[in-house]
Protein backbone atom coordinates (compact mmCIF):
# COMPACT_ATOMS: atom_id res chain seq x y z
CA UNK A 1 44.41 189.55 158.29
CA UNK A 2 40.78 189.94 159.98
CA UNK A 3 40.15 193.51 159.99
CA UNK A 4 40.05 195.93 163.40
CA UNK A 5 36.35 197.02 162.38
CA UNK A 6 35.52 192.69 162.39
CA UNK A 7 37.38 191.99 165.25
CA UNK A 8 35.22 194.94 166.97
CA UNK A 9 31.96 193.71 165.39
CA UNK A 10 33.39 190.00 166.61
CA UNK A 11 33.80 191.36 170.23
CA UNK A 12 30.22 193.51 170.09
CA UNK A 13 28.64 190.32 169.30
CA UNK A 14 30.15 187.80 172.22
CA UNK A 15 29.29 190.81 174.43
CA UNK A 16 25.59 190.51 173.08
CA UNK A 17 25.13 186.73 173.67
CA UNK A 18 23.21 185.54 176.28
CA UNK A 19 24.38 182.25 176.60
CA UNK A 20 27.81 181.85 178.71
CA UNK A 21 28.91 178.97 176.74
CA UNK A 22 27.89 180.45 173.05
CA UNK A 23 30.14 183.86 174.13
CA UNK A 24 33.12 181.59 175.49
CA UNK A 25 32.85 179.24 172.35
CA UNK A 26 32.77 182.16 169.82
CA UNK A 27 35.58 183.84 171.95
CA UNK A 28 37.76 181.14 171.36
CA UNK A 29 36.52 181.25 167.65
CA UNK A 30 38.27 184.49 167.55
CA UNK A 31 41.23 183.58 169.67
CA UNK A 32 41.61 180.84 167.09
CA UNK A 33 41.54 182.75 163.81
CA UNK A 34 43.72 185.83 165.62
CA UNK A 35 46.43 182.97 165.78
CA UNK A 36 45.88 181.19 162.73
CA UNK A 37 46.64 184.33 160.63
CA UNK A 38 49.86 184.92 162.72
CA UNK A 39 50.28 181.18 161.35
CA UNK A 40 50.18 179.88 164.96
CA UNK A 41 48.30 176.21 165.81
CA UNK A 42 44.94 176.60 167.05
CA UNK A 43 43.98 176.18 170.78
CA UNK A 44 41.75 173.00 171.77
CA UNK A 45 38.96 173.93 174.43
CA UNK A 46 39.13 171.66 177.36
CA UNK A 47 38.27 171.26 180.69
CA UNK A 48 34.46 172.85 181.90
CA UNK A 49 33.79 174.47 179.49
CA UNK A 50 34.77 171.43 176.91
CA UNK A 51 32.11 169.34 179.43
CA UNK A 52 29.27 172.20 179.41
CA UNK A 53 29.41 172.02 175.78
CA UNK A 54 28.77 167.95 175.35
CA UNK A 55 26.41 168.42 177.84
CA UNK A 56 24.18 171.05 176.47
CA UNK A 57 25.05 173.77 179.08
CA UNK A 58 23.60 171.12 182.04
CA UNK A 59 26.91 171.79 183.58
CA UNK A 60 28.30 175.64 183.66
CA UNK A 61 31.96 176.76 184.42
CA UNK A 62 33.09 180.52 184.95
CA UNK A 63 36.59 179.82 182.84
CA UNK A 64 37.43 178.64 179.57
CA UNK A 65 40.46 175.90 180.13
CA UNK A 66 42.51 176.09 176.84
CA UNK A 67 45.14 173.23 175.74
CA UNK A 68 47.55 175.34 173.90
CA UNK A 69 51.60 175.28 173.70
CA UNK A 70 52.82 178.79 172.36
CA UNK A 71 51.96 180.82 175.58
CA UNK A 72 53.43 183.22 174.46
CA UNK A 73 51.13 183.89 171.04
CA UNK A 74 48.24 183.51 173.02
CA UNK A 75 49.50 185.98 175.50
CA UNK A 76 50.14 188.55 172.73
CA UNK A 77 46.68 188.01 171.21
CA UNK A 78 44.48 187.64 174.33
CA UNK A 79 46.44 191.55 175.46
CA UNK A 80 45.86 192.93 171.94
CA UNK A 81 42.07 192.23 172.58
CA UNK A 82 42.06 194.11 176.01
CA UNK A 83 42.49 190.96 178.24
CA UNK A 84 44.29 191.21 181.57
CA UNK A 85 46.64 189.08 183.09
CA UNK A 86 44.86 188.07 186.64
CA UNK A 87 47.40 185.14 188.14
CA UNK A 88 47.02 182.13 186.05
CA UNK A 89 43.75 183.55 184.54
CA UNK A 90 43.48 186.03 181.72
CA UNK A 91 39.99 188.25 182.32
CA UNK A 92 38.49 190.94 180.40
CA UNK A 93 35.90 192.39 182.94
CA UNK A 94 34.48 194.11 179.91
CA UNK A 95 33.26 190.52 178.18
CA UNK A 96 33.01 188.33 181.16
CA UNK A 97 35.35 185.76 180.04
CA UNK A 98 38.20 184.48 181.86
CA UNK A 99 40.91 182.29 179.97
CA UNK A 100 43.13 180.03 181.52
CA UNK A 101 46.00 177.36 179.18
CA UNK A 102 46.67 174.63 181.80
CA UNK A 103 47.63 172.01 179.16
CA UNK A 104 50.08 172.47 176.37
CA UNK A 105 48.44 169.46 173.97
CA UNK A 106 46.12 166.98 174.38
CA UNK A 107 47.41 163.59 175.78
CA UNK A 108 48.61 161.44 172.46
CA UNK A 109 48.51 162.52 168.73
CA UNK A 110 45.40 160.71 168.09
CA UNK A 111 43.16 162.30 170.05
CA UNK A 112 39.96 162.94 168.31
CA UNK A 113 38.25 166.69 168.65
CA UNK A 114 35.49 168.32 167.34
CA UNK A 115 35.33 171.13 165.49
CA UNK A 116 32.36 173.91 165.91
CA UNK A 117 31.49 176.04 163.03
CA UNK A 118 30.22 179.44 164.77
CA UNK A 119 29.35 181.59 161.42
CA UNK A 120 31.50 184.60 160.41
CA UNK A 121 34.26 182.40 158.88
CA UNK A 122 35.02 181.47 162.76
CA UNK A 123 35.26 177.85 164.44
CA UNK A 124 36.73 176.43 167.91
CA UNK A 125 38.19 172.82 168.38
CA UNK A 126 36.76 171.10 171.13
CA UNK A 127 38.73 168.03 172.96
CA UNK A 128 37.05 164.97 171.76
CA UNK A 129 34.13 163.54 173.75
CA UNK A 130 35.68 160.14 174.40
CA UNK A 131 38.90 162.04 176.06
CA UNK A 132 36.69 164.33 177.87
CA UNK A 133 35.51 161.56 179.33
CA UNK A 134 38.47 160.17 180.17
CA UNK A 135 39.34 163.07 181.77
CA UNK A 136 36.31 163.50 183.86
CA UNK A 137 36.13 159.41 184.89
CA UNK A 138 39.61 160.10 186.30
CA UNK A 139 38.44 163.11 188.79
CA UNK A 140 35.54 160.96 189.59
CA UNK A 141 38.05 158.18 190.50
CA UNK A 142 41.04 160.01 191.93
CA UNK A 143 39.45 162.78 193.21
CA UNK A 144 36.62 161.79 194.43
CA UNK A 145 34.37 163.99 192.32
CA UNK A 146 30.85 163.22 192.54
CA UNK A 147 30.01 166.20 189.89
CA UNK A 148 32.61 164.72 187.71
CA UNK A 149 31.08 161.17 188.31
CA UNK A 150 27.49 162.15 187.11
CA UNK A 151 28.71 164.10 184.10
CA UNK A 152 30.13 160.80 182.97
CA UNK A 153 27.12 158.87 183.09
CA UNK A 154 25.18 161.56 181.60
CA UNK A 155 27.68 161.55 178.67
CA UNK A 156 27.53 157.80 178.27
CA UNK A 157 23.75 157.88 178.32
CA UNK A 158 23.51 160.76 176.19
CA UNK A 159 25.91 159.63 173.21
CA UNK A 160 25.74 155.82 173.66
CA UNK A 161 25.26 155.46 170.06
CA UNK A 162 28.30 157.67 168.73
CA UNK A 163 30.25 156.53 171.26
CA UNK A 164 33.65 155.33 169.75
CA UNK A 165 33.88 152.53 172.15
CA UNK A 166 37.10 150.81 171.01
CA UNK A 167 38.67 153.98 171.38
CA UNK A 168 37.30 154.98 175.24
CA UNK A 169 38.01 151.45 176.57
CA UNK A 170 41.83 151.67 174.98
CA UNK A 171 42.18 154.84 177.20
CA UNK A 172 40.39 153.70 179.67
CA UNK A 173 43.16 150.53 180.22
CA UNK A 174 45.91 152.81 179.78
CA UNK A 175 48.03 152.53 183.04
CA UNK A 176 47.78 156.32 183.34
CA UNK A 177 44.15 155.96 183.59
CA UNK A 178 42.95 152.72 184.98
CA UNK A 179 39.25 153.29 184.53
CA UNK A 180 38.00 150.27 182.23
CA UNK A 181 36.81 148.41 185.24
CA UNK A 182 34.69 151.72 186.12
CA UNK A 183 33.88 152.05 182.32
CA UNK A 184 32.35 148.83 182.23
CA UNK A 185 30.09 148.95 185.43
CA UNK A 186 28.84 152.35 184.33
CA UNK A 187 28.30 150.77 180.31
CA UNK A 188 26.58 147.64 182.59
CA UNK A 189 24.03 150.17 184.27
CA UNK A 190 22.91 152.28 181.73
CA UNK A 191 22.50 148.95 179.24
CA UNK A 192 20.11 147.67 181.85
């Protein structure tokens, strides 16, 4: 088990980073190996923080989102740390980090994530890019999101080559989604 005196040293350094996204990621870094030596799953980051990452901190969000189904594990670990229960939010004032779990899993088993090695024997997953775009083409559809509409086409731009393509255009056409058509005018544009 990670010893008190690391988990301090852990916690001095996320309050030392500058960066909002480098202190969320290696929070969840420690989040993650807290759980994993209570033999727990890991949590998968999602959401805006999951989209400032891909996009190299061009977009910023406030929260991490986690996708994570033993609430009540991460509840035990985020309280031992000196989090506080805020509404839906856990917050620790003292770190500037707010933690939220609005998914349980990841939609299907075969979603793709990345993992993030962050030193110190700690590493986050990250939802996969192809699902966080998913994710984000359906706000810009549904919701009307025009933030959510140019972070897609700056993803697609931006990883065009590593793109699993197969892959995003088989979500895309899933009923649930119903994005290809969008997918494809978007892939038409930035070919041109």
């Amino acid at each position: 088990m990670m010893k008190r005196m690391n988990i301090k040293e852990i916690l001095a350094r996320i309050r030392k980073t500058e960066s909002p996204l480098k202190r969320q990621l290696l929070m969840v870094g420690l989040l993650s190996k807290l759980l994993e030596e209570r033999d727990k799953e890991i949590p998968t980051v999602i959401g805006g923080c999951a989209l400032s990452y891909y996009s190299r901190d061009v977009y910023f969000t406030a929260d991490i989102d986690l996708a994570y189904a033993d609430r009540e594990a991460l509840d035990t670990v985020l309280r031992d740390i000196g989090f506080n229960k805020k509404g839906r939010y856990w917050i620790s004032d003292d770190l500037k980090i707010a933690i939220e779990a609005p998914a349980s899993t990841l939609a299907g088993e075969d979603s793709p994530v990345e993992v993030v090695e962050l030193g110190e024997g700690l590493q986050c997953r990250i939802i996969g890019l192809e699902d966080l775009i998913i994710d984000r083409m359906n706000a810009c559809k549904y919701w009307n999101s025009e933030i959510d509409c140019e972070m897609v086409e700056l993803l697609l731009t931006r990883y065009r080559e590593e793109m699993d393509w197969a892959y995003l255009e088989n979500k895309a056409a899933l009923p649930e989604n119903n994005t290809l058509q969008e997918l494809n005018k978007i892939r038409a544009l930035r070919e041109q």
